[in-house]
Protein backbone atom coordinates (compact mmCIF):
# COMPACT_ATOMS: atom_id res chain seq x y z
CA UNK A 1 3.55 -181.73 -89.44
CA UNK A 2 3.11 -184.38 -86.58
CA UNK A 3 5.48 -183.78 -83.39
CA UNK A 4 7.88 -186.06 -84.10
CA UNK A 5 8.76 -184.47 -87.45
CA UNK A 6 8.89 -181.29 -85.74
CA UNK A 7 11.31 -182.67 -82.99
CA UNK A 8 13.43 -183.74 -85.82
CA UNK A 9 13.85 -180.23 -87.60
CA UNK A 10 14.58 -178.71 -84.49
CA UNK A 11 17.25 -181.15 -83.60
CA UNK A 12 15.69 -182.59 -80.60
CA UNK A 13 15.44 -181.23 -76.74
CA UNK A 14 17.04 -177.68 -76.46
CA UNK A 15 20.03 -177.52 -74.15
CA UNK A 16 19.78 -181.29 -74.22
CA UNK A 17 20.05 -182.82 -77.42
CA UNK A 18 23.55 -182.35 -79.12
CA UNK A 19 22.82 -181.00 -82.47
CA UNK A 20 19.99 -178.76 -80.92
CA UNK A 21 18.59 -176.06 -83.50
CA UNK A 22 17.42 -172.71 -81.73
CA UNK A 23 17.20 -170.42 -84.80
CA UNK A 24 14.77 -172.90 -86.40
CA UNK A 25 12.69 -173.17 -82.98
CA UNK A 26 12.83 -169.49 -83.16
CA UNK A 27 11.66 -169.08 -86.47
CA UNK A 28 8.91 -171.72 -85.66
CA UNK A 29 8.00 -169.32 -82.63
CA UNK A 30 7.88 -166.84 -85.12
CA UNK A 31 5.77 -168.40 -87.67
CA UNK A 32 3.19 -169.51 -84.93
CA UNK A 33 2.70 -166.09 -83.34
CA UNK A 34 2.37 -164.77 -87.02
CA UNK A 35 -0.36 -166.99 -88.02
CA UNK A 36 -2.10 -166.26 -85.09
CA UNK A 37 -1.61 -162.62 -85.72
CA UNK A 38 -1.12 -162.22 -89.29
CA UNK A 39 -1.44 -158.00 -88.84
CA UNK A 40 -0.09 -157.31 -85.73
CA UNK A 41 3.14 -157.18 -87.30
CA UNK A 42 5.03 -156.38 -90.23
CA UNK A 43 8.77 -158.19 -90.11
CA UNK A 44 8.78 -161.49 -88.56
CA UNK A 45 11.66 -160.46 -86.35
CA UNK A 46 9.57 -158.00 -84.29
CA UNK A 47 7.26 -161.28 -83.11
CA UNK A 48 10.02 -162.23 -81.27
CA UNK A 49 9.87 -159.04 -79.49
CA UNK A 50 9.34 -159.64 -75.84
CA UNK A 51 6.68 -156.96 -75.17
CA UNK A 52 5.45 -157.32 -78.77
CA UNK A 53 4.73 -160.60 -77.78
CA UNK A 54 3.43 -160.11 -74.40
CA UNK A 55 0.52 -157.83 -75.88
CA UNK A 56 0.00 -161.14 -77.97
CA UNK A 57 -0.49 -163.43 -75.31
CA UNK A 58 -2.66 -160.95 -73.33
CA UNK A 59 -4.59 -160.54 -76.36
CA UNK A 60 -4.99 -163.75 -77.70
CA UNK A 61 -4.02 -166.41 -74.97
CA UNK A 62 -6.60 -168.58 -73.68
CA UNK A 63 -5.77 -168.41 -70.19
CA UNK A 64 -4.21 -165.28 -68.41
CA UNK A 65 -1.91 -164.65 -65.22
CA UNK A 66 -1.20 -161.76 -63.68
CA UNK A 67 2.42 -160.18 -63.78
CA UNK A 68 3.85 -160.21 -60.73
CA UNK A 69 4.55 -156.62 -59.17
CA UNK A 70 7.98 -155.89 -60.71
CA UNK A 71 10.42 -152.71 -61.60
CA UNK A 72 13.29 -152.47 -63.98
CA UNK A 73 15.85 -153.90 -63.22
CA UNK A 74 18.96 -151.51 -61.60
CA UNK A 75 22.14 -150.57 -64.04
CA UNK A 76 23.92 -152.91 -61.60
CA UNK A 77 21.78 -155.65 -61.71
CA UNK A 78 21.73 -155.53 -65.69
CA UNK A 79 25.55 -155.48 -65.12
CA UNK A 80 25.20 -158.72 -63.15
CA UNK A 81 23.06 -160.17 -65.54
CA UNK A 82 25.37 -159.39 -68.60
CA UNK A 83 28.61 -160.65 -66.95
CA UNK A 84 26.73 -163.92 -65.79
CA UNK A 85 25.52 -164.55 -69.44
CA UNK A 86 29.07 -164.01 -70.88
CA UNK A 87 30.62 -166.49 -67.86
CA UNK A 88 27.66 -168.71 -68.79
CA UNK A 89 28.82 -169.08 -73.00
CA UNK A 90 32.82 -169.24 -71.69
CA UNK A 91 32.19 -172.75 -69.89
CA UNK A 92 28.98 -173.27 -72.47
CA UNK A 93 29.66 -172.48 -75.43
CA UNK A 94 27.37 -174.18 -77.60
CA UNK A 95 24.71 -172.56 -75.20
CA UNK A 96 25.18 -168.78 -76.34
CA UNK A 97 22.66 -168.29 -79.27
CA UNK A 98 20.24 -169.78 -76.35
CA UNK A 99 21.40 -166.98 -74.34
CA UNK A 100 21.26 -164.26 -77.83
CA UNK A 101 17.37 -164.08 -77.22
CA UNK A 102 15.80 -160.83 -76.57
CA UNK A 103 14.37 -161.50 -72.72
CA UNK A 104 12.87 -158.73 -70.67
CA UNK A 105 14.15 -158.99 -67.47
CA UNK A 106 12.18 -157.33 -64.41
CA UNK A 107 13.32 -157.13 -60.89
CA UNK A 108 10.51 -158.64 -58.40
CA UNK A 109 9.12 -157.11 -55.37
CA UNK A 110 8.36 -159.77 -53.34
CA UNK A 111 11.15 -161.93 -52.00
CA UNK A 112 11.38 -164.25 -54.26
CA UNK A 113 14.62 -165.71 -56.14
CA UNK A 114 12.88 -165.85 -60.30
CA UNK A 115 10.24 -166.97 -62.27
CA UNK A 116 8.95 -166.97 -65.61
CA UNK A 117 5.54 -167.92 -67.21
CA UNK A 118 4.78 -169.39 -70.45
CA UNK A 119 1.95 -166.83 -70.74
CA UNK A 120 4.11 -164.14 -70.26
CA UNK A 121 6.75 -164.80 -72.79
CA UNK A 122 10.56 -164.31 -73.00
CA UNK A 123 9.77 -162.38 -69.36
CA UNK A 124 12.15 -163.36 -66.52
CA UNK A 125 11.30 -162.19 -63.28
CA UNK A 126 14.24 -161.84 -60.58
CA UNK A 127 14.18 -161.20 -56.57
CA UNK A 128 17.11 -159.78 -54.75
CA UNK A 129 17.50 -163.58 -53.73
CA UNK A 130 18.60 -164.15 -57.09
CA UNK A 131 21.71 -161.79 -56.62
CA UNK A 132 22.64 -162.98 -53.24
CA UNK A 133 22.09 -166.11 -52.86
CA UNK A 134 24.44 -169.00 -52.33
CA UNK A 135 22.98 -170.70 -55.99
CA UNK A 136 24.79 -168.80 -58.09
CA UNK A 137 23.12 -166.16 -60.63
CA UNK A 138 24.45 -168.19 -63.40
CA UNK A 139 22.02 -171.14 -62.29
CA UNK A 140 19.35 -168.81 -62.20
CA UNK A 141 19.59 -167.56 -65.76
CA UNK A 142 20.32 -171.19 -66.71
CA UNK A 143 16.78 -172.35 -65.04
CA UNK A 144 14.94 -169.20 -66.28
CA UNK A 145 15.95 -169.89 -69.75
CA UNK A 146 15.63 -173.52 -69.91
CA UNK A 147 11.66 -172.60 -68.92
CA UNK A 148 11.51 -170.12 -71.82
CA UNK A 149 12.96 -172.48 -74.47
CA UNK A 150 10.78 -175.33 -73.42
CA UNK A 151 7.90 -173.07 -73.65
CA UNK A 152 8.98 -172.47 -77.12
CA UNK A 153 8.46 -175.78 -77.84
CA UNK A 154 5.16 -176.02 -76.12
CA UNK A 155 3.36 -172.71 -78.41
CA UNK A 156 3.76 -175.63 -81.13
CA UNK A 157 2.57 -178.47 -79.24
CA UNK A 158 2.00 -179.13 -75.88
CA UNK A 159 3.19 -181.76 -73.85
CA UNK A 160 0.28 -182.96 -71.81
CA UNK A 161 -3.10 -183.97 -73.02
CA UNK A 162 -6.09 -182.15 -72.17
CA UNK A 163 -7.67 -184.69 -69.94
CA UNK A 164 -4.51 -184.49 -67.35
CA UNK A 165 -4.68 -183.96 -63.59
CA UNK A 166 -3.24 -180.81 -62.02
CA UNK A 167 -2.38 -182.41 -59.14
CA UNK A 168 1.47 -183.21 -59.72
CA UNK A 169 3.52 -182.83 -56.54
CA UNK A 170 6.84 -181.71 -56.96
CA UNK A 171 10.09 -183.13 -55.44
CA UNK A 172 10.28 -179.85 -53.80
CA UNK A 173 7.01 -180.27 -52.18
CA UNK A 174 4.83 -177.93 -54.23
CA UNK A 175 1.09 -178.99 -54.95
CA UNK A 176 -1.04 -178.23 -57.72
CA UNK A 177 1.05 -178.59 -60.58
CA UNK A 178 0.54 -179.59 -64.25
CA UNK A 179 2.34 -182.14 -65.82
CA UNK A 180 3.39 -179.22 -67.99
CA UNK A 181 5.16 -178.05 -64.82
CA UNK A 182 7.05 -181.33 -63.93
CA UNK A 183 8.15 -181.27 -67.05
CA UNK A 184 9.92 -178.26 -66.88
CA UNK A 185 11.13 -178.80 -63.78
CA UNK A 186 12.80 -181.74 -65.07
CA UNK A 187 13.84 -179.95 -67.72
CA UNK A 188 15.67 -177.31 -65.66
CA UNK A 189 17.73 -179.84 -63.04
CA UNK A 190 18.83 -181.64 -66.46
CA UNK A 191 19.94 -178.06 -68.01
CA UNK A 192 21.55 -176.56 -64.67
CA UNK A 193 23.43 -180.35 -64.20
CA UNK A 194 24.82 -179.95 -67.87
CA UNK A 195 25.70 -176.74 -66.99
CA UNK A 196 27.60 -177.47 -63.89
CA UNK A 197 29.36 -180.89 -65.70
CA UNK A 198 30.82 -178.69 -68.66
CA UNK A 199 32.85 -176.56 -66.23
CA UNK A 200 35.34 -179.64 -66.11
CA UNK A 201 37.76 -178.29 -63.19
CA UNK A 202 35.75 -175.62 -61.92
CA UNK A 203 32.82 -177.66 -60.84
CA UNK A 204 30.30 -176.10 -57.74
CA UNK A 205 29.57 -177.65 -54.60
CA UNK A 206 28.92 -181.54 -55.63
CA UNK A 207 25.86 -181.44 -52.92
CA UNK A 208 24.17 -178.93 -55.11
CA UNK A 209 24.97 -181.04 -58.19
CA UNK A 210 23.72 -184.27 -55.77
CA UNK A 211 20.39 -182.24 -55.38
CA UNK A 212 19.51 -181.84 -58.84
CA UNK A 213 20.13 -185.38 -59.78
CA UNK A 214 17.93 -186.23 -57.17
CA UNK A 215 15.28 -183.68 -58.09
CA UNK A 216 15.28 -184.72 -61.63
CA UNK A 217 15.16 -188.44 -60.85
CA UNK A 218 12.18 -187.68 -58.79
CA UNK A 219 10.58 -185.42 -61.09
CA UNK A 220 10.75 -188.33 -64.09
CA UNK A 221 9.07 -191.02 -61.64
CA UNK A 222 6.65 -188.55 -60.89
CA UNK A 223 5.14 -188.10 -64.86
CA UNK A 224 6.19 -191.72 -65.53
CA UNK A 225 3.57 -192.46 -62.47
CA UNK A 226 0.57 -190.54 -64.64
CA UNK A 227 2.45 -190.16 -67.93
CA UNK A 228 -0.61 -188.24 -69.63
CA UNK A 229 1.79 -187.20 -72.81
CA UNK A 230 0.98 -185.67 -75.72
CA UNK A 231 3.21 -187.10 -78.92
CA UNK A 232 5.61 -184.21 -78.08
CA UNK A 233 5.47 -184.63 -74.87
CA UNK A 234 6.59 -188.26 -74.62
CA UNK A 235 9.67 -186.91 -76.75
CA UNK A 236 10.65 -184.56 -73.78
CA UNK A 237 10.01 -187.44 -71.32
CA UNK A 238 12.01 -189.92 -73.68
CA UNK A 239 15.08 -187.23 -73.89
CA UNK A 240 15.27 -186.40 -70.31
CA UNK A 241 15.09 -189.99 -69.09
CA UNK A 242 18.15 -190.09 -71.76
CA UNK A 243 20.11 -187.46 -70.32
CA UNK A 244 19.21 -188.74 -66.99
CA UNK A 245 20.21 -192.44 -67.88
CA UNK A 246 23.64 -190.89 -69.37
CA UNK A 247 24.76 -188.73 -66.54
CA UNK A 248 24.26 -191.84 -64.28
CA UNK A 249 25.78 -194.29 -66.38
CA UNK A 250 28.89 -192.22 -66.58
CA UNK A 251 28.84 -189.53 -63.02
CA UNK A 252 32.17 -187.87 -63.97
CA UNK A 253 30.74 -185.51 -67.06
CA UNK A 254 28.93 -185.23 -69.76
CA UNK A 255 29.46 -183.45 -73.32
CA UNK A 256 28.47 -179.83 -73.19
């Protein structure tokens, strides 16, 4: 199946796309880790296991990172968590089977607000930054799992061919970073400035919402500048300069 066909049976961009099919990119995940595993598992379910999964990468993956130091996370913080999520599907609602996922969260040592990998799957790491700061945790789970579900995508095909620099430079400043990693940063100021335009009368600070415009806009010049795309990834480009396009078009909202 070629990537385009595959974009089309998973209804496009997730969080992006209206009509967006996360049970089928799940069962895609699925199949994927399966083949590549065809005994590590029984039931198909239990590949989408988070730490059945991250023995898979670790076993299997053809690059490795190390996990950052991390603890569980406290029975407040997994309070915090599971009220955010539930806010997150009242002003989202066609968002919550994105949110149904099993995700291992861990709680970070270092002072650091989150992070996730796509070689540590369905893992999201959060600091104490991401409980007090002034972005709110909802963000945070909102950019954490827009990185996971693009990194769905990318176990079927990847987005950048194998020839591309790893030089990016973020809008944010940070060096050394894959086209791969543009691209989901791109992805995440789209997903967080859906987010934040669904909420209709309860809408954050409109600097914060100012920022991520601006950080996507600058994160689409910067791949457009060296677009070194795979089939799939000129999809993702072609959706997010979309949803960018869109939400300029028309400032005052966008569907959720």
């Amino acid at each position: 199946m070629d990537a385009r066909a595959f974009f089309e049976i998973i209804g496009g961009l997730p969080f992006i796309t209206d009509g967006s099919r996360p049970a089928t990119l799940l069962t895609a995940v699925a199949c994927s880790r399966r083949n590549a595993a065809p005994d590590a598992h029984e039931a198909l379910i239990d590949y989408l296991d988070p730490e059945n999964a991250r023995v898979l990468f670790k076993r299997l993956a053809r690059s490795q990172v190390d996990e950052f130091d991390s603890t569980f996370c406290s029975a407040l913080e997994q309070q915090e968590i599971a009220a955010a999520t539930v806010r997150i599907g009242r002003v989202a609602e066609a968002w919550r089977s994105f949110f149904a996922i099993p995700i291992r969260y861990r709680k970070l040592v270092q002072p650091m607000s989150s992070s996730t990998s796509a070689l540590i799957p369905q893992t999201i790491y959060l600091g104490q930054r991401a409980f007090e700061s002034h972005i709110p945790l909802e963000e945070t789970l909102v950019h954490e799992h827009a990185h996971i579900w693009l990194n769905f995508v990318m176990e079927a095909y990847d987005l950048q061919t194998e020839d591309a620099p790893r030089d990016y430079v973020l809008p944010s400043g940070t060096s050394g970073k894959t086209l791969r990693g543009v691209m989901a940063a791109a992805h995440f100021a789209a997903v967080a400035l859906k987010f934040y335009r669904s909420q209709n009368n309860n809408l954050p600070s409109t600097a914060r919402q100012a920022y991520l415009h601006k950080y996507l806009a600058g994160c689409l010049d910067i791949a457009a500048q060296r677009p070194c795309f795979t089939p799939m990834g000129s999809l993702v480009a072609r959706a997010l300069n979309d949803f960018y396009q869109d939400i300029t078009i028309c400032p005052e909202g966008i569907p959720s």
